[in-house]
PDB file of N, CA and C in Angstrom:
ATOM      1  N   UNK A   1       0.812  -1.186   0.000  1.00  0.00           N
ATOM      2  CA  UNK A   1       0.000   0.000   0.000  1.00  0.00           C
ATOM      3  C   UNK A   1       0.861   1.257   0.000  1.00  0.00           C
ATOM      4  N   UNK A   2       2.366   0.811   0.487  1.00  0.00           N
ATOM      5  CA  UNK A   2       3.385   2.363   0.401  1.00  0.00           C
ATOM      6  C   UNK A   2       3.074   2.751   1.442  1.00  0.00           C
ATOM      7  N   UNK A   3       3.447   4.205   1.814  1.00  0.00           N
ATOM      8  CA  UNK A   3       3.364   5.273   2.881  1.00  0.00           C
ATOM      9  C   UNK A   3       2.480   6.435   2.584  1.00  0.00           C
ATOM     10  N   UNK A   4       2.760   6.332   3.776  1.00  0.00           N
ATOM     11  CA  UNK A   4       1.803   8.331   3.932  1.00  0.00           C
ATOM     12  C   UNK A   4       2.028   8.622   5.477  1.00  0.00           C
ATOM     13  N   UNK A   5       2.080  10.191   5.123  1.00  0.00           N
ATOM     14  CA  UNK A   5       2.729  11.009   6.071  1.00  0.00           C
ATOM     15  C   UNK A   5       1.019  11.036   7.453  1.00  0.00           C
ATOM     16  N   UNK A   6       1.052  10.971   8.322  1.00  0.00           N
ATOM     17  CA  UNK A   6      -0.255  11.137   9.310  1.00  0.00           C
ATOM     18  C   UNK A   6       0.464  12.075  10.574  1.00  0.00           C
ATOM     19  N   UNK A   7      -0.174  13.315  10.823  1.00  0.00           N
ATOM     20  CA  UNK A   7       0.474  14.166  12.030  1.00  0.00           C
ATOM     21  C   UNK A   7       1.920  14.185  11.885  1.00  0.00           C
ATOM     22  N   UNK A   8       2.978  13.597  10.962  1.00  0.00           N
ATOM     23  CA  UNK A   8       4.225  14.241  10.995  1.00  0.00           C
ATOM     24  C   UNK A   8       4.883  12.774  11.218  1.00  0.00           C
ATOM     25  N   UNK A   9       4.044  11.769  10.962  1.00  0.00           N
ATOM     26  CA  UNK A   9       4.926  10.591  11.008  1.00  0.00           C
ATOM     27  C   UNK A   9       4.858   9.704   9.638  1.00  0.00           C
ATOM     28  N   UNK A  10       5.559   8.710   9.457  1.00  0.00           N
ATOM     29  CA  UNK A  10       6.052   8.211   8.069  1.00  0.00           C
ATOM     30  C   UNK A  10       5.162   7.061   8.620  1.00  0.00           C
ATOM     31  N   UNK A  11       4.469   6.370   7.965  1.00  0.00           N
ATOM     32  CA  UNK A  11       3.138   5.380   8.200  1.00  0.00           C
ATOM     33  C   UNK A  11       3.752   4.662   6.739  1.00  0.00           C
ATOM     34  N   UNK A  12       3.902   2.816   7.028  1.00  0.00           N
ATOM     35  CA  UNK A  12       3.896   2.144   5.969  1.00  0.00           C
ATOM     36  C   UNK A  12       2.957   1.319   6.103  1.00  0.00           C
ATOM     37  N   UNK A  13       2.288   1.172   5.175  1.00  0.00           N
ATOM     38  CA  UNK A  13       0.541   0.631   4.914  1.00  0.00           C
ATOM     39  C   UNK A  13       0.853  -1.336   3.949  1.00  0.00           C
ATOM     40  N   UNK A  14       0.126  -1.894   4.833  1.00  0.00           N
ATOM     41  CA  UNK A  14       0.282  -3.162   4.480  1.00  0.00           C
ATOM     42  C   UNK A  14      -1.318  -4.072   4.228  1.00  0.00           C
ATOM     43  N   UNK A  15      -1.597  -4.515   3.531  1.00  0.00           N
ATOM     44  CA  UNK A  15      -2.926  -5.411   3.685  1.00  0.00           C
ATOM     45  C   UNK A  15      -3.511  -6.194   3.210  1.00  0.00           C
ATOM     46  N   UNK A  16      -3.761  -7.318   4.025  1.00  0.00           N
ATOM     47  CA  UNK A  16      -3.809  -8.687   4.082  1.00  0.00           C
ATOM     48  C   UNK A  16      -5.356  -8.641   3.784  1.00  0.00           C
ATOM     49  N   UNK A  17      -5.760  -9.993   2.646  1.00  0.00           N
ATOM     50  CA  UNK A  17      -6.914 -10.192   1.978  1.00  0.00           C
ATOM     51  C   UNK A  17      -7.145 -11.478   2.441  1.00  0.00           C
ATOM     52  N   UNK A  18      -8.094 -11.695   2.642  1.00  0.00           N
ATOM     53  CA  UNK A  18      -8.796 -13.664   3.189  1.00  0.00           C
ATOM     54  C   UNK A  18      -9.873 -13.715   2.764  1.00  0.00           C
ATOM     55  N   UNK A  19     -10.139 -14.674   1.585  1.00  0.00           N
ATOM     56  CA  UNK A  19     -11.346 -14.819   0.767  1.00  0.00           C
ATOM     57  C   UNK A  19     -12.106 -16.215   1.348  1.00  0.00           C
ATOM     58  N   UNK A  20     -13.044 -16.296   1.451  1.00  0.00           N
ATOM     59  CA  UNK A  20     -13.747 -17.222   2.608  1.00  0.00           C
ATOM     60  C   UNK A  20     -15.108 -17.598   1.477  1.00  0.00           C
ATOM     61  N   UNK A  21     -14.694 -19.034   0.942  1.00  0.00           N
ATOM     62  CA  UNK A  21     -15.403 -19.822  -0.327  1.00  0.00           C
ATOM     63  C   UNK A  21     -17.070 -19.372   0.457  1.00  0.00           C
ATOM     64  N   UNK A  22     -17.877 -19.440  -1.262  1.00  0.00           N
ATOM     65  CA  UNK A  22     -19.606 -19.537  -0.564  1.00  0.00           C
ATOM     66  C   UNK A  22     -20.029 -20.246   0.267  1.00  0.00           C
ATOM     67  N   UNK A  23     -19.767 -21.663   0.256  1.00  0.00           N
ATOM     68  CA  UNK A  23     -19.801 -22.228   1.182  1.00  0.00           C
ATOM     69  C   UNK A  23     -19.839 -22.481   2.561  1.00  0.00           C
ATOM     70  N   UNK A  24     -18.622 -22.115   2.871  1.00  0.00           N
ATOM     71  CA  UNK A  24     -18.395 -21.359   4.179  1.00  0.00           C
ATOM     72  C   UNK A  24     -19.065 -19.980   4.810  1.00  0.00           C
ATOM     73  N   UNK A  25     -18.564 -18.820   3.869  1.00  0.00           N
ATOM     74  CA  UNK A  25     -18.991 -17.814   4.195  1.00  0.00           C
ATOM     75  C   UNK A  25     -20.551 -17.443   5.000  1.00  0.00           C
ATOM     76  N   UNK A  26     -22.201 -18.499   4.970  1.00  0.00           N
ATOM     77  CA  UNK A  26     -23.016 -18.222   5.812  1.00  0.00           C
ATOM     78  C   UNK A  26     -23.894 -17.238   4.681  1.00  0.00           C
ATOM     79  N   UNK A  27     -23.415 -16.728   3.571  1.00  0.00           N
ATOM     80  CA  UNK A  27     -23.886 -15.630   2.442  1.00  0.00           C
ATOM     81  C   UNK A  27     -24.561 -16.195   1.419  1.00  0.00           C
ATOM     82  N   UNK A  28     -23.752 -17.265   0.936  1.00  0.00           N
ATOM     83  CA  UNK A  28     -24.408 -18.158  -0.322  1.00  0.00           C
ATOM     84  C   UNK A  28     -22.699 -17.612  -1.081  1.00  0.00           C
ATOM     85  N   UNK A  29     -22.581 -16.491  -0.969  1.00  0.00           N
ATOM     86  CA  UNK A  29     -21.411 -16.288  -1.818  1.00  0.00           C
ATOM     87  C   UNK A  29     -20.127 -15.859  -1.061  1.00  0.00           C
ATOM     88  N   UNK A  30     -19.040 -15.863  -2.002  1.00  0.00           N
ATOM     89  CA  UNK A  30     -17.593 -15.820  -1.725  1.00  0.00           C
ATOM     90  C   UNK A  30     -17.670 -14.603  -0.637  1.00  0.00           C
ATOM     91  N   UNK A  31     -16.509 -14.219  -0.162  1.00  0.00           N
ATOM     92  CA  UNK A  31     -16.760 -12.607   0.607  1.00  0.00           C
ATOM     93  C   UNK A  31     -14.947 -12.766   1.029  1.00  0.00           C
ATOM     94  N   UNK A  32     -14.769 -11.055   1.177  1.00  0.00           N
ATOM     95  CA  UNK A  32     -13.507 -10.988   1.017  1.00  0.00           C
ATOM     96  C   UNK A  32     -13.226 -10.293   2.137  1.00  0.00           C
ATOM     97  N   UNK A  33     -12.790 -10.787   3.390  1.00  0.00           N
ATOM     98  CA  UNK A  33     -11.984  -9.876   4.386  1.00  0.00           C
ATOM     99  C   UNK A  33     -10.600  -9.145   3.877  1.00  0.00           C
ATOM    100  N   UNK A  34     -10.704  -7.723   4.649  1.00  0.00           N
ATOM    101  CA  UNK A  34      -9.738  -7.205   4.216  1.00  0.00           C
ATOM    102  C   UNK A  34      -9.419  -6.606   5.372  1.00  0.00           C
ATOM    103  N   UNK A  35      -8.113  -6.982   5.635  1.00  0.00           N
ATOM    104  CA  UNK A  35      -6.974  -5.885   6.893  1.00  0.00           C
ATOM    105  C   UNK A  35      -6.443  -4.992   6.500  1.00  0.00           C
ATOM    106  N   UNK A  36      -6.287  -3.678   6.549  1.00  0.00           N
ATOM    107  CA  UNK A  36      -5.268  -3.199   6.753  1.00  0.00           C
ATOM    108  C   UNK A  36      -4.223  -2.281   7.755  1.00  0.00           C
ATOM    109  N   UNK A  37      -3.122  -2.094   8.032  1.00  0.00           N
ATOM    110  CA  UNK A  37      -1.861  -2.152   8.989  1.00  0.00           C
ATOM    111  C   UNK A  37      -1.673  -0.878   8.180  1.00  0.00           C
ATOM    112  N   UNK A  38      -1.293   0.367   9.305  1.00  0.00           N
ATOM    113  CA  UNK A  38      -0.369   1.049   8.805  1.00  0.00           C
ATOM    114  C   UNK A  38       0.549   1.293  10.149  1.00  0.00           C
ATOM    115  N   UNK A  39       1.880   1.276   9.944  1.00  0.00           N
ATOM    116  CA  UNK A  39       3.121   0.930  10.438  1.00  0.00           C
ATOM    117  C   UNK A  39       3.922   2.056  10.988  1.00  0.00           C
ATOM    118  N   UNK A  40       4.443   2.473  11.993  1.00  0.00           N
ATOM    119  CA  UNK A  40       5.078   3.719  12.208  1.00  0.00           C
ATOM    120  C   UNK A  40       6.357   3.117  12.481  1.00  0.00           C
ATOM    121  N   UNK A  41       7.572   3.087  11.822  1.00  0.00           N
ATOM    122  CA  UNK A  41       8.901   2.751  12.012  1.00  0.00           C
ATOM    123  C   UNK A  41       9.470   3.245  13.175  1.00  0.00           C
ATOM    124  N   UNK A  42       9.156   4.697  12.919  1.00  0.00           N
ATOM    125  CA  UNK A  42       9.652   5.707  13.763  1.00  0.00           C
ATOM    126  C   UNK A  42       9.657   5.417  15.683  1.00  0.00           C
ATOM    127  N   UNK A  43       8.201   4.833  15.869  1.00  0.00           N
ATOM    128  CA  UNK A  43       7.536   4.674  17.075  1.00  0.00           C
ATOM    129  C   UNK A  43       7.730   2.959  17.621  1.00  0.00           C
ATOM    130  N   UNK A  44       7.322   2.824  16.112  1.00  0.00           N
ATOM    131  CA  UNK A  44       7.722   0.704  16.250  1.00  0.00           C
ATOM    132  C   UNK A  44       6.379   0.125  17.226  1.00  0.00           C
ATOM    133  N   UNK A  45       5.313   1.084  16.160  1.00  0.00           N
ATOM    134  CA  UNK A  45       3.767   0.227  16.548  1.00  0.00           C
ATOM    135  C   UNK A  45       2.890   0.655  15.465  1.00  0.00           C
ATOM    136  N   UNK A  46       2.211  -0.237  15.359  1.00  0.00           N
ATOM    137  CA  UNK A  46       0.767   0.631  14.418  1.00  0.00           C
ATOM    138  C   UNK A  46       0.168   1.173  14.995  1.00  0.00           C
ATOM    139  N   UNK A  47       0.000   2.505  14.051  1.00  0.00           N
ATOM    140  CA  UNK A  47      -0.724   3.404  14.588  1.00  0.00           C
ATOM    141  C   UNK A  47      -2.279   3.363  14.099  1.00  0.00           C
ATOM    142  N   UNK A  48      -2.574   2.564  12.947  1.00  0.00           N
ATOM    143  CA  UNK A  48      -3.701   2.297  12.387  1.00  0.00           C
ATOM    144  C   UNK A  48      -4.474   0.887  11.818  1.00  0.00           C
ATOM    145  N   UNK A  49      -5.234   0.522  12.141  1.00  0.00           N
ATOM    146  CA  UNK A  49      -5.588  -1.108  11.859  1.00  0.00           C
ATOM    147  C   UNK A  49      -7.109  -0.776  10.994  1.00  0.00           C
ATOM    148  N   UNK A  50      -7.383  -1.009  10.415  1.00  0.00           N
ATOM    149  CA  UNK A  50      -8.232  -1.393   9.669  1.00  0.00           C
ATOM    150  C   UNK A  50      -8.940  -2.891   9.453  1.00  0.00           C
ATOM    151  N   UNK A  51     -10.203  -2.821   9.598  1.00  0.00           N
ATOM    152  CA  UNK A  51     -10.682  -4.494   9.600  1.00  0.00           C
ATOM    153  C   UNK A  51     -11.933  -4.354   8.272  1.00  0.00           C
ATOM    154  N   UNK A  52     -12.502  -4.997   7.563  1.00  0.00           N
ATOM    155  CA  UNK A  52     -13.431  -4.786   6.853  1.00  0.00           C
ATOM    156  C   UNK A  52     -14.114  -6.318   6.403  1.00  0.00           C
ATOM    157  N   UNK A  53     -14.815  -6.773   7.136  1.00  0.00           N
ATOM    158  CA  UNK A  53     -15.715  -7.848   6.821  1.00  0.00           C
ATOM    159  C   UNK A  53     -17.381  -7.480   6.356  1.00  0.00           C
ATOM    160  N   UNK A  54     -17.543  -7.907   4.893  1.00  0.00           N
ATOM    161  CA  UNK A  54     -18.958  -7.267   4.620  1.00  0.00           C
ATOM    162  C   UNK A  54     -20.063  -8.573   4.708  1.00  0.00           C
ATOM    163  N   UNK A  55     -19.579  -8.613   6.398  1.00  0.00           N
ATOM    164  CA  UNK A  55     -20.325  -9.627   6.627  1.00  0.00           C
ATOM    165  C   UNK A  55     -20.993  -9.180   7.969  1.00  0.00           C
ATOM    166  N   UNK A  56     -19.852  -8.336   8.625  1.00  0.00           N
ATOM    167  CA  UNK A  56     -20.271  -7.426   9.577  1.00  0.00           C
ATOM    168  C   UNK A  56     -19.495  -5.617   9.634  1.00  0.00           C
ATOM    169  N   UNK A  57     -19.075  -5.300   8.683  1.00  0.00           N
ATOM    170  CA  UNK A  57     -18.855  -3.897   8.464  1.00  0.00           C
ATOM    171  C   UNK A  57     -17.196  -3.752   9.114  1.00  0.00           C
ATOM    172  N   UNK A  58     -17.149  -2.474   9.054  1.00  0.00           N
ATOM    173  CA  UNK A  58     -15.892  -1.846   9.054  1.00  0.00           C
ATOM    174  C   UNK A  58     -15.734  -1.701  10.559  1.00  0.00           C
ATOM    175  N   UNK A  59     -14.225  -2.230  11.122  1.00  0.00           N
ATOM    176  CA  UNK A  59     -13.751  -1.253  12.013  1.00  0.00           C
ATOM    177  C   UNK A  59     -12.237  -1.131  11.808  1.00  0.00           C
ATOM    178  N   UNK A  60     -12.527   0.224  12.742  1.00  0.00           N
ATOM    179  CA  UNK A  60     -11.298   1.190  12.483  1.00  0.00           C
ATOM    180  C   UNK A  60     -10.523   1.089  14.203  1.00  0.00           C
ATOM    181  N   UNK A  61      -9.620   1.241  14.810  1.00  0.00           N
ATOM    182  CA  UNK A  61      -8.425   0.996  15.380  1.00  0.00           C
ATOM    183  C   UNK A  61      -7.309   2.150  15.090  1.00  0.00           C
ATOM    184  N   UNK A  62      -7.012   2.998  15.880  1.00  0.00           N
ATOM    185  CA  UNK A  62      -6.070   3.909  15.579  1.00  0.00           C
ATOM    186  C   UNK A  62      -5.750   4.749  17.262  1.00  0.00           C
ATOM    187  N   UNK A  63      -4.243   4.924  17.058  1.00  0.00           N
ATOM    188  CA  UNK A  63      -3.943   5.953  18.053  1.00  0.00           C
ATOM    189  C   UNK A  63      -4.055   7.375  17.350  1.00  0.00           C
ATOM    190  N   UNK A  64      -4.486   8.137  18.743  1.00  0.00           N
ATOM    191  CA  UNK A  64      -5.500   9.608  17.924  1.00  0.00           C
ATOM    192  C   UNK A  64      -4.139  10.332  18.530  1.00  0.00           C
ATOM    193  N   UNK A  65      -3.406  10.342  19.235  1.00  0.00           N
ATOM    194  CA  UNK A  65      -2.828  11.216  20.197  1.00  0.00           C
ATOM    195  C   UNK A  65      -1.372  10.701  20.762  1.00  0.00           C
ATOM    196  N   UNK A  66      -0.341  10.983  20.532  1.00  0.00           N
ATOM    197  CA  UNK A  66       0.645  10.289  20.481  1.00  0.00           C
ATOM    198  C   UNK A  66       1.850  11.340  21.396  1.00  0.00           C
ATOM    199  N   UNK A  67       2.342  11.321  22.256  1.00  0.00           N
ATOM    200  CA  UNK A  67       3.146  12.480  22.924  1.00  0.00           C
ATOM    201  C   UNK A  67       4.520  11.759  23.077  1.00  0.00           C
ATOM    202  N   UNK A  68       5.642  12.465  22.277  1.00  0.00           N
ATOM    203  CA  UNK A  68       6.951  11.701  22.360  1.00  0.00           C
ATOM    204  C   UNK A  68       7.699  12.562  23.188  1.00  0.00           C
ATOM    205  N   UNK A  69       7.396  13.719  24.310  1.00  0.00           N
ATOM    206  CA  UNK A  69       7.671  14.311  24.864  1.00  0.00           C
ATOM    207  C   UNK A  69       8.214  12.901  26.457  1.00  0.00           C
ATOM    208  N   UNK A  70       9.080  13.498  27.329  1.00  0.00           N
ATOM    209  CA  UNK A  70       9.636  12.440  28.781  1.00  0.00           C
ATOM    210  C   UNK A  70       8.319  12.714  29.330  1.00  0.00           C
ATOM    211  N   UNK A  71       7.437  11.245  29.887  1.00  0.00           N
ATOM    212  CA  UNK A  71       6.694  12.260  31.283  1.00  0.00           C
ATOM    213  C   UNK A  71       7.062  12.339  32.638  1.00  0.00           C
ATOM    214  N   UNK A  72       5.958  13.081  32.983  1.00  0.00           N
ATOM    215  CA  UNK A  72       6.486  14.167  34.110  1.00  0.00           C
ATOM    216  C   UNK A  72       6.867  13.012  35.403  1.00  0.00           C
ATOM    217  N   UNK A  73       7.874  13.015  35.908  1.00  0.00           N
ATOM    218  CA  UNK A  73       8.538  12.380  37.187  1.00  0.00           C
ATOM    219  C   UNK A  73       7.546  11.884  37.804  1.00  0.00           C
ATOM    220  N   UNK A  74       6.451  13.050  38.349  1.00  0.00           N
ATOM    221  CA  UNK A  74       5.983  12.615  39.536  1.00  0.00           C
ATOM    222  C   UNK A  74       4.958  11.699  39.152  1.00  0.00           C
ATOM    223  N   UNK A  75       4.875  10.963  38.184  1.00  0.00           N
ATOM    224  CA  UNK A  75       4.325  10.187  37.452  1.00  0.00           C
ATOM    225  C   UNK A  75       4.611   8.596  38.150  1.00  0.00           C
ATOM    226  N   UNK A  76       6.014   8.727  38.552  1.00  0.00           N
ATOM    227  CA  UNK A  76       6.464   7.400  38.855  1.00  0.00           C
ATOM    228  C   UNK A  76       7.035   7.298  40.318  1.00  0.00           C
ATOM    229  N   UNK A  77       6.596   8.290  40.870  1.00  0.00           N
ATOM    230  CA  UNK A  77       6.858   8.743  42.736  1.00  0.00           C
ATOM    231  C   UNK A  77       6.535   7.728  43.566  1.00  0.00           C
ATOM    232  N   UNK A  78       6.912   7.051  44.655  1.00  0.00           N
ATOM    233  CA  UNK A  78       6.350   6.242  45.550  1.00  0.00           C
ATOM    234  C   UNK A  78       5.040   7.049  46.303  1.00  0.00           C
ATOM    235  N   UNK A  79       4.062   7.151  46.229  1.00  0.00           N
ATOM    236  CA  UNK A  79       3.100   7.699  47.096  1.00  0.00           C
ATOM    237  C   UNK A  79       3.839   7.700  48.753  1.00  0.00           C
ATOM    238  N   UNK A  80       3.389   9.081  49.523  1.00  0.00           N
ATOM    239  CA  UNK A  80       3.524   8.807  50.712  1.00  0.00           C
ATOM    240  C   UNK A  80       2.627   7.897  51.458  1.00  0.00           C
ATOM    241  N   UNK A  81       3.520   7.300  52.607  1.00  0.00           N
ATOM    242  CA  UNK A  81       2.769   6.619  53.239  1.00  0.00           C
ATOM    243  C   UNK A  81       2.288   5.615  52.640  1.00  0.00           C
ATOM    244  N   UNK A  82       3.416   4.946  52.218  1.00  0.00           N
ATOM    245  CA  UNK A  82       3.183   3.634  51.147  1.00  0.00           C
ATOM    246  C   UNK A  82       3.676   2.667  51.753  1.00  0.00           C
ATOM    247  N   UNK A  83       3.155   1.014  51.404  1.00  0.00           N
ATOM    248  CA  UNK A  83       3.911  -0.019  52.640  1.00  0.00           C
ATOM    249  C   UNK A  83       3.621  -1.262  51.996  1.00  0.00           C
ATOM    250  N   UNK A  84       4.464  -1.744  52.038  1.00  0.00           N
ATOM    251  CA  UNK A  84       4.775  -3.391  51.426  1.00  0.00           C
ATOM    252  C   UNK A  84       4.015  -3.993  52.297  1.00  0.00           C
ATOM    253  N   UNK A  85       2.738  -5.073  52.052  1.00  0.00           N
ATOM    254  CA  UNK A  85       2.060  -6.026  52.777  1.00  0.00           C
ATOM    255  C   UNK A  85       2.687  -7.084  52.745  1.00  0.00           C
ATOM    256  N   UNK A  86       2.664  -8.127  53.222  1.00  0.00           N
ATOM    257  CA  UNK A  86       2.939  -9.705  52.942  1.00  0.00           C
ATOM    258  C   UNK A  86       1.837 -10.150  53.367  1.00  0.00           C
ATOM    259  N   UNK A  87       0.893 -10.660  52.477  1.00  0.00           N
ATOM    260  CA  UNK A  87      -0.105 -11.233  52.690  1.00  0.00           C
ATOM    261  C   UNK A  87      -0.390 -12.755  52.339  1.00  0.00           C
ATOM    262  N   UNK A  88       0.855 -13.039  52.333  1.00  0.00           N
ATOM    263  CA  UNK A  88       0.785 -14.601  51.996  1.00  0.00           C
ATOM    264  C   UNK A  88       0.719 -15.299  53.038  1.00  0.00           C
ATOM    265  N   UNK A  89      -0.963 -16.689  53.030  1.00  0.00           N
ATOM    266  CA  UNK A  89      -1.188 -17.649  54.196  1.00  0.00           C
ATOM    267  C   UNK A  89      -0.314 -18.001  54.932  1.00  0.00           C
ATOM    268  N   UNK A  90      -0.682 -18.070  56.068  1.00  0.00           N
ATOM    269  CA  UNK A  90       0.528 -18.893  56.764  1.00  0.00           C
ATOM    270  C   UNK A  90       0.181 -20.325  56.774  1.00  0.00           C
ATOM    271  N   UNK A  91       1.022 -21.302  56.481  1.00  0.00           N
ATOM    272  CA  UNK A  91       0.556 -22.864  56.314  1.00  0.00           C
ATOM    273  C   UNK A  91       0.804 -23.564  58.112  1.00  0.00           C
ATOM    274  N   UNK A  92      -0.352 -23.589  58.464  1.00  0.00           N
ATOM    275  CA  UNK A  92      -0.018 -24.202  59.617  1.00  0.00           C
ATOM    276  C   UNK A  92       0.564 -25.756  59.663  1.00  0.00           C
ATOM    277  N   UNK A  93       1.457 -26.028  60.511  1.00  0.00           N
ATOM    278  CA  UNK A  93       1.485 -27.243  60.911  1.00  0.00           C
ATOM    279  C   UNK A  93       1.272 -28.438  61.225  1.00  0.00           C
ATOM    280  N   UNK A  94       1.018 -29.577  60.257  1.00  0.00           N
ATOM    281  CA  UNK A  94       0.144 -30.691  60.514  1.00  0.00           C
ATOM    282  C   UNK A  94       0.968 -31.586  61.184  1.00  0.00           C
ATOM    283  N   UNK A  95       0.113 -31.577  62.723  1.00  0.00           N
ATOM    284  CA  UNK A  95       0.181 -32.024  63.543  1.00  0.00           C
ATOM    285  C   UNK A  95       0.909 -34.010  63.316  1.00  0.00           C
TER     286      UNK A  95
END
């Protein structure tokens, strides 16, 4: 499918076809699933999935919002007044 640029990133577009005989399909006739993947190198995830079965319609899959900015520290702070439990049974002793 090639590339295309989305919000400032390089997206490589891939997509996979699965044709599902009349038989099978539940339709009487053939029917053609179609995936498609678009790829962010840059990030090293898809950012876009595409599904299309016209057996049950389209869905779409995408990150809307992407921040390659550090986050903020206190993000990963021990809360005060924080405390390790051990809550594992104690196995009593058979007698």
């Amino acid at each position: 499918m090639g590339t295309e640029t989305v919000a400032g990133l390089l997206l490589h577009g891939t997509r996979k076809l699965k044709t599902i005989s009349a038989t099978l399909s539940g339709t009487g006739r053939e029917v053609t699933i179609t995936d498609d993947y678009w790829y962010s190198e840059d990030l090293k995830v898809y950012l876009v999935l595409k599904h299309n079965d016209p057996r049950t319609g389209e869905q779409i899959v995408g990150i809307v919002k992407a921040e390659r900015n550090e986050p903020d520290p206190r993000t990963f702070q021990i809360p005060a007044g924080y405390k390790i439990l051990d809550e594992t049974p104690v196995q009593e002793a058979k007698p």
